[in-house]
Protein backbone atom coordinates (compact mmCIF):
# COMPACT_ATOMS: atom_id res chain seq x y z
CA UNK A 1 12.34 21.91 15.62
CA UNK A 2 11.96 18.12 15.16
CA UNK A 3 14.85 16.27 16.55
CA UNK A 4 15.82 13.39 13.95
CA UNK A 5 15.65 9.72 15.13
CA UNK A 6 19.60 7.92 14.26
CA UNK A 7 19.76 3.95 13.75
CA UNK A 8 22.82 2.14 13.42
CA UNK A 9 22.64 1.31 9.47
CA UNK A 10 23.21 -2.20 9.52
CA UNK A 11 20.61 -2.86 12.07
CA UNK A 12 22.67 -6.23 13.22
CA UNK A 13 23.30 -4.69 16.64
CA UNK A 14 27.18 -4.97 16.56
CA UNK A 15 28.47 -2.25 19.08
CA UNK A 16 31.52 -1.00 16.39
CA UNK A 17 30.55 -0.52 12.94
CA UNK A 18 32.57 -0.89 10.10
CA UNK A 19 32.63 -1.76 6.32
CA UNK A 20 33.08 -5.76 6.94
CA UNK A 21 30.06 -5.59 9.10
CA UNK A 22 28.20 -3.62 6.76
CA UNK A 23 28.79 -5.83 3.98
CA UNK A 24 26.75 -8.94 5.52
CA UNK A 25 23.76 -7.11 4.33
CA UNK A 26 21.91 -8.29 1.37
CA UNK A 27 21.31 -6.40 -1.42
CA UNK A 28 17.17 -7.11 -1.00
CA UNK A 29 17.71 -5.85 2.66
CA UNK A 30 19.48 -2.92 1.49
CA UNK A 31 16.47 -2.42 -0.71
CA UNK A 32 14.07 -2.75 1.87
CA UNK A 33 16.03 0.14 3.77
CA UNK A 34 16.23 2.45 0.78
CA UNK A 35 12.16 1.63 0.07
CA UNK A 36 11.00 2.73 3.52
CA UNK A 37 13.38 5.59 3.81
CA UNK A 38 11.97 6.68 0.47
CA UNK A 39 7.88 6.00 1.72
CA UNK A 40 9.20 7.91 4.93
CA UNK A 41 10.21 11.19 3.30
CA UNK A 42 7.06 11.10 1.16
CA UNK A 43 4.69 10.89 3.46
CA UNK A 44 6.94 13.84 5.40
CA UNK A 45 6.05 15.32 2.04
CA UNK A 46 2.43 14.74 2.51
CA UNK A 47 1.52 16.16 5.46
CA UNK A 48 4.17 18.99 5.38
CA UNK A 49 1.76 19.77 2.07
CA UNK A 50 -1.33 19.58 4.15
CA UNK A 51 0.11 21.56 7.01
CA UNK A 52 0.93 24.59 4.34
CA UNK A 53 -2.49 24.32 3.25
CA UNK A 54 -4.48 24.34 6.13
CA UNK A 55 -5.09 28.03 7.52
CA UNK A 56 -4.17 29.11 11.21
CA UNK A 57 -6.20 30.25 14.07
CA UNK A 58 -5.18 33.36 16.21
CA UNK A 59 -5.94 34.89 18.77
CA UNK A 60 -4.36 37.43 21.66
CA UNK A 61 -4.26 35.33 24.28
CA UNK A 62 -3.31 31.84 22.65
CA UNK A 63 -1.53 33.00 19.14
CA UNK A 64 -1.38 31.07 16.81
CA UNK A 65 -2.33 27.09 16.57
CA UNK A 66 -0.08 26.45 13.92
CA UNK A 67 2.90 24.46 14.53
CA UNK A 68 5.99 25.03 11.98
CA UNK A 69 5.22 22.97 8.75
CA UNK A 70 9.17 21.64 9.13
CA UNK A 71 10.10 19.54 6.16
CA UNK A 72 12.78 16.74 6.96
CA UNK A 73 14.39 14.36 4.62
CA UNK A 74 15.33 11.34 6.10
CA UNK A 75 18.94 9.87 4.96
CA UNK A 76 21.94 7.62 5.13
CA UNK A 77 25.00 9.04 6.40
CA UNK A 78 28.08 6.54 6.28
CA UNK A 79 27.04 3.89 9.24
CA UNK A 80 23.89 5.55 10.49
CA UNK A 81 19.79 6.37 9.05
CA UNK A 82 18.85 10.34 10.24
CA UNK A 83 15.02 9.37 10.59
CA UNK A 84 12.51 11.87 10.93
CA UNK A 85 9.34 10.95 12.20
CA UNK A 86 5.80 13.66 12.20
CA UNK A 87 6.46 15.93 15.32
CA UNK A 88 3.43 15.89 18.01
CA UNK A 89 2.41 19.43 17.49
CA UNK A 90 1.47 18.80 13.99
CA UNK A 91 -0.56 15.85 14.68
CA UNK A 92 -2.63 18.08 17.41
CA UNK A 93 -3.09 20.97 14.73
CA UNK A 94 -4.58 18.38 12.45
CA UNK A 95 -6.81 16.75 15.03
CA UNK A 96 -8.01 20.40 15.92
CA UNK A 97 -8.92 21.22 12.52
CA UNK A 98 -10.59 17.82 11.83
CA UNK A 99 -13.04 18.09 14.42
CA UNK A 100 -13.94 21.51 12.92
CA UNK A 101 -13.97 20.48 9.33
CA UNK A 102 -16.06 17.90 10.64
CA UNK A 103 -18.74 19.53 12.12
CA UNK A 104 -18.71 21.62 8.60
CA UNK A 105 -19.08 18.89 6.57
CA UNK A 106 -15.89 20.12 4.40
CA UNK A 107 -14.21 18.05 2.26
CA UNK A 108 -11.00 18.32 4.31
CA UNK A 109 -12.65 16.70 7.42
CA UNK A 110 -12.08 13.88 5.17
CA UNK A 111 -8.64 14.67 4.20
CA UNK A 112 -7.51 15.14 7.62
CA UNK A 113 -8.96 11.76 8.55
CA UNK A 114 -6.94 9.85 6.26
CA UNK A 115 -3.84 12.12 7.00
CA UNK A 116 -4.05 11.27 11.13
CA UNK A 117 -4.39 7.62 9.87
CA UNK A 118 -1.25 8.61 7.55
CA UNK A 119 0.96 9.95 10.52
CA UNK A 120 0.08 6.74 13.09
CA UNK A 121 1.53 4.31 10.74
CA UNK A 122 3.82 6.72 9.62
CA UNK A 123 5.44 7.10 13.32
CA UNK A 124 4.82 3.49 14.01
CA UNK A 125 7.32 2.55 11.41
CA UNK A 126 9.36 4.94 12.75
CA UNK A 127 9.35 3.65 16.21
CA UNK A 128 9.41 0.03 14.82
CA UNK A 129 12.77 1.26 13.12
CA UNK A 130 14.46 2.46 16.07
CA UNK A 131 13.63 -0.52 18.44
CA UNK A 132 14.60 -3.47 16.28
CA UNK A 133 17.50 -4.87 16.22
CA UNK A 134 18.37 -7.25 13.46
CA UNK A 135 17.21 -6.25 9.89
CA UNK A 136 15.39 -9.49 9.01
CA UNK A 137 12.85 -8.44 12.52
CA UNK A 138 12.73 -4.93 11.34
CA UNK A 139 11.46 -6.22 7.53
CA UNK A 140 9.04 -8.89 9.30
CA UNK A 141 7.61 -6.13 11.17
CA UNK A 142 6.97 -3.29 8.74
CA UNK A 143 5.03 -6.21 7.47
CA UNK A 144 3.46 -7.24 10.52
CA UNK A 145 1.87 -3.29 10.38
CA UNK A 146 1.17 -3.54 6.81
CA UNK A 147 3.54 -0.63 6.25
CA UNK A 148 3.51 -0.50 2.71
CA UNK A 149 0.10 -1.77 1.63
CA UNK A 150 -1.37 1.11 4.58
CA UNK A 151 1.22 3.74 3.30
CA UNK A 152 0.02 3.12 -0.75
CA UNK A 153 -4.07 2.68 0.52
CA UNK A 154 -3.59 6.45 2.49
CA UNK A 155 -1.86 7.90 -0.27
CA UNK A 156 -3.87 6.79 -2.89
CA UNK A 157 -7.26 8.03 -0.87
CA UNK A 158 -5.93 11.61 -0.74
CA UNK A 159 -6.74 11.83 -3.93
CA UNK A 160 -10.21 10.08 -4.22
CA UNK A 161 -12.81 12.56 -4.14
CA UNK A 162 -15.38 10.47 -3.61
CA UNK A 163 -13.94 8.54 -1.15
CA UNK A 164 -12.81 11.74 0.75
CA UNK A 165 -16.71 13.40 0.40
CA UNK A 166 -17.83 9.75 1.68
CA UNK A 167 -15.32 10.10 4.66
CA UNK A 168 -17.04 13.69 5.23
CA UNK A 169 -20.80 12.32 5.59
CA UNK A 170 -20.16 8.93 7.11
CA UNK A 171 -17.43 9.89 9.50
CA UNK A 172 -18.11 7.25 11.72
CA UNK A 173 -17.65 4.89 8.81
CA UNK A 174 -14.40 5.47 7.90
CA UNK A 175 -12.59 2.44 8.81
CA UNK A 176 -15.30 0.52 6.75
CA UNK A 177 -14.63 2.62 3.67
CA UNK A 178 -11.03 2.33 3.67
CA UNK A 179 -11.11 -1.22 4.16
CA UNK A 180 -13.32 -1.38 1.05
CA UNK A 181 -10.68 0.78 -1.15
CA UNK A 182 -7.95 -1.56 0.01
CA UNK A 183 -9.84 -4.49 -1.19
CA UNK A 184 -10.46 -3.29 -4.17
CA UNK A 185 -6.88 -1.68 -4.74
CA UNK A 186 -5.91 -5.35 -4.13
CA UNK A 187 -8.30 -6.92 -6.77
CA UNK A 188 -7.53 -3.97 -9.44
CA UNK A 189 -3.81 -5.15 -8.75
CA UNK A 190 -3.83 -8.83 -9.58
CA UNK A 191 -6.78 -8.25 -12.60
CA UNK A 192 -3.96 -5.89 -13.72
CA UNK A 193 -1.18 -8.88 -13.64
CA UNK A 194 0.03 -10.58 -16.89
CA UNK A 195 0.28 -13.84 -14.48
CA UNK A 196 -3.13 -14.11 -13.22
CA UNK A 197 -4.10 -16.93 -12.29
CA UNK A 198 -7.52 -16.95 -13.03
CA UNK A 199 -7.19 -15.64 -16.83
CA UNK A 200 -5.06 -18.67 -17.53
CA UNK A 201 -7.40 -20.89 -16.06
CA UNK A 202 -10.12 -19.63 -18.14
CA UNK A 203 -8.14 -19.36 -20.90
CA UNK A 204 -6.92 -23.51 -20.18
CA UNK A 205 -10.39 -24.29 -19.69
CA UNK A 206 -11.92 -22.79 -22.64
CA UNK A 207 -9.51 -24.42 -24.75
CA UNK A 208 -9.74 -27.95 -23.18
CA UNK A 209 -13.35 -27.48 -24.08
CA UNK A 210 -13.19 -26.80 -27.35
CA UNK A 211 -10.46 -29.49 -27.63
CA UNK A 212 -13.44 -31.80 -25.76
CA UNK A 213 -15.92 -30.55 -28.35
CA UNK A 214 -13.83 -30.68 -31.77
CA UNK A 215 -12.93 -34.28 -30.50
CA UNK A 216 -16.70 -35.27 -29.95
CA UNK A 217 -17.37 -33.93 -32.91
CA UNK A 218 -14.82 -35.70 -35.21
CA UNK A 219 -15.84 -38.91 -33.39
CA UNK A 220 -19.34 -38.82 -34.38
CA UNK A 221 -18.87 -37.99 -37.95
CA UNK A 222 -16.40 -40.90 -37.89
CA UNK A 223 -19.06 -43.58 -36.53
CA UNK A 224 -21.73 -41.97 -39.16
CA UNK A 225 -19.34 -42.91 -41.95
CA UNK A 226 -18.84 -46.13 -40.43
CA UNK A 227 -22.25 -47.30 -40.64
CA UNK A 228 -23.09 -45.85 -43.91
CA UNK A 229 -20.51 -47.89 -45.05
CA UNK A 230 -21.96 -51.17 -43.52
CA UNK A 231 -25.33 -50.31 -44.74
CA UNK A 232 -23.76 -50.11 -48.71
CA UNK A 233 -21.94 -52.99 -48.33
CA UNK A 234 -25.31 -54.72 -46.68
CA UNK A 235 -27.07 -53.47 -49.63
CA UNK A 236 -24.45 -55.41 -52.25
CA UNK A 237 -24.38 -58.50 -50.43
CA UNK A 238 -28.14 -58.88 -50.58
């Protein structure tokens, strides 16, 4: 059974905790908290789903090589966060049946790929959690790992098939290919924003131009009026 992880809940390293000291946490910090505790118990989610999945190998002498798929929702209780990391056995189960999907060439060699990627920054956080002291440090270094961006990219890739079947072939490549789908994650995100910067500077610049143009335009005319003016009144005079 996987022993839970317990933090002190307002991370400001008083020894006593009580509802004064509680309350000098912000409610964007408390937000924070309540966002990774809720990425946390996902990803539990995710891999409990992919340990279910995956079939076990048995034999007389060893048994069997699968570990208990435990499920474990991390919480707040009063003054203290019950955080549950991925136990070891699972992530040795996985690695086991990577290198054997992989020499298959099955789709769930590249599953399992993204899922050990999954656990590590998974378990990082985790660790990051229970060795920080003060809540701002904790924040500025879930960032530091790119917890939430890496959390969203391996999430996300579980469900790209052709990502996944590119994992499968170019194994070695993996890193490269993941990079790639964060990239353009990234790009799809701010395309996808009503304040993008870029839209509105095409948009600005388009218009300036035809401002440019229409001004240009009404200039000319003006000066051809002009001189057919001069020319009628040249015309009288003579």
């Amino acid at each position: 059974m996987i022993n839970p992880i317990i933090m002190l809940y307002s991370l400001t390293g008083f020894t006593t905790i009580n509802t004064t000291q509680l309350s000098v946490i912000s409610n964007s910090q408390e937000n924070e908290i309540i966002k990774f505790l809720k990425n946390i118990n996902e990803g539990n989610f995710l891999v409990n789903d992919m340990c279910e999945t995956l079939d076990e190998t048995y034999s007389i002498i060893s048994g069997t090589n699968k570990p208990p798929c435990n499920y474990n929702m991390s919480y707040i209780n009063e003054n203290k966060i019950i955080i549950y990391g991925i136990d070891e056995s699972i992530k040795k189960f996985f690695l086991e049946e990577k290198i054997n999907f992989c020499k298959q060439e099955k789709i769930e060699c590249g599953e399992l790929t993204i899922m050990m990627k999954l656990i590590n920054v998974l378990n990082s956080a985790v660790h990051i959690s229970i060795n920080t002291k003060n809540i701002n440090d904790f924040i500025i270094n879930l960032d530091i790992i790119e917890f939430e961006p890496l959390f969203k990219l391996y999430k996300s890739s579980l469900f790209n098939t052709e990502l996944l079947a590119n994992i499968t072939v170019r194994k070695q490549k993996a890193n490269i290919l993941l990079t790639r789908e964060k990239n353009r994650l990234y790009n799809e995100q701010n395309q996808n924003s009503i304040f993008n910067y870029n839209y509105f500077k095409s948009f600005f610049n388009t218009l300036n131009n035809e401002t440019q143009k229409q001004s240009i335009d009404y200039i000319g005319m003006c000066s051809t009026n002009i001189l057919i003016i001069f020319l009628f009144i040249g015309v009288l005079i003579k």
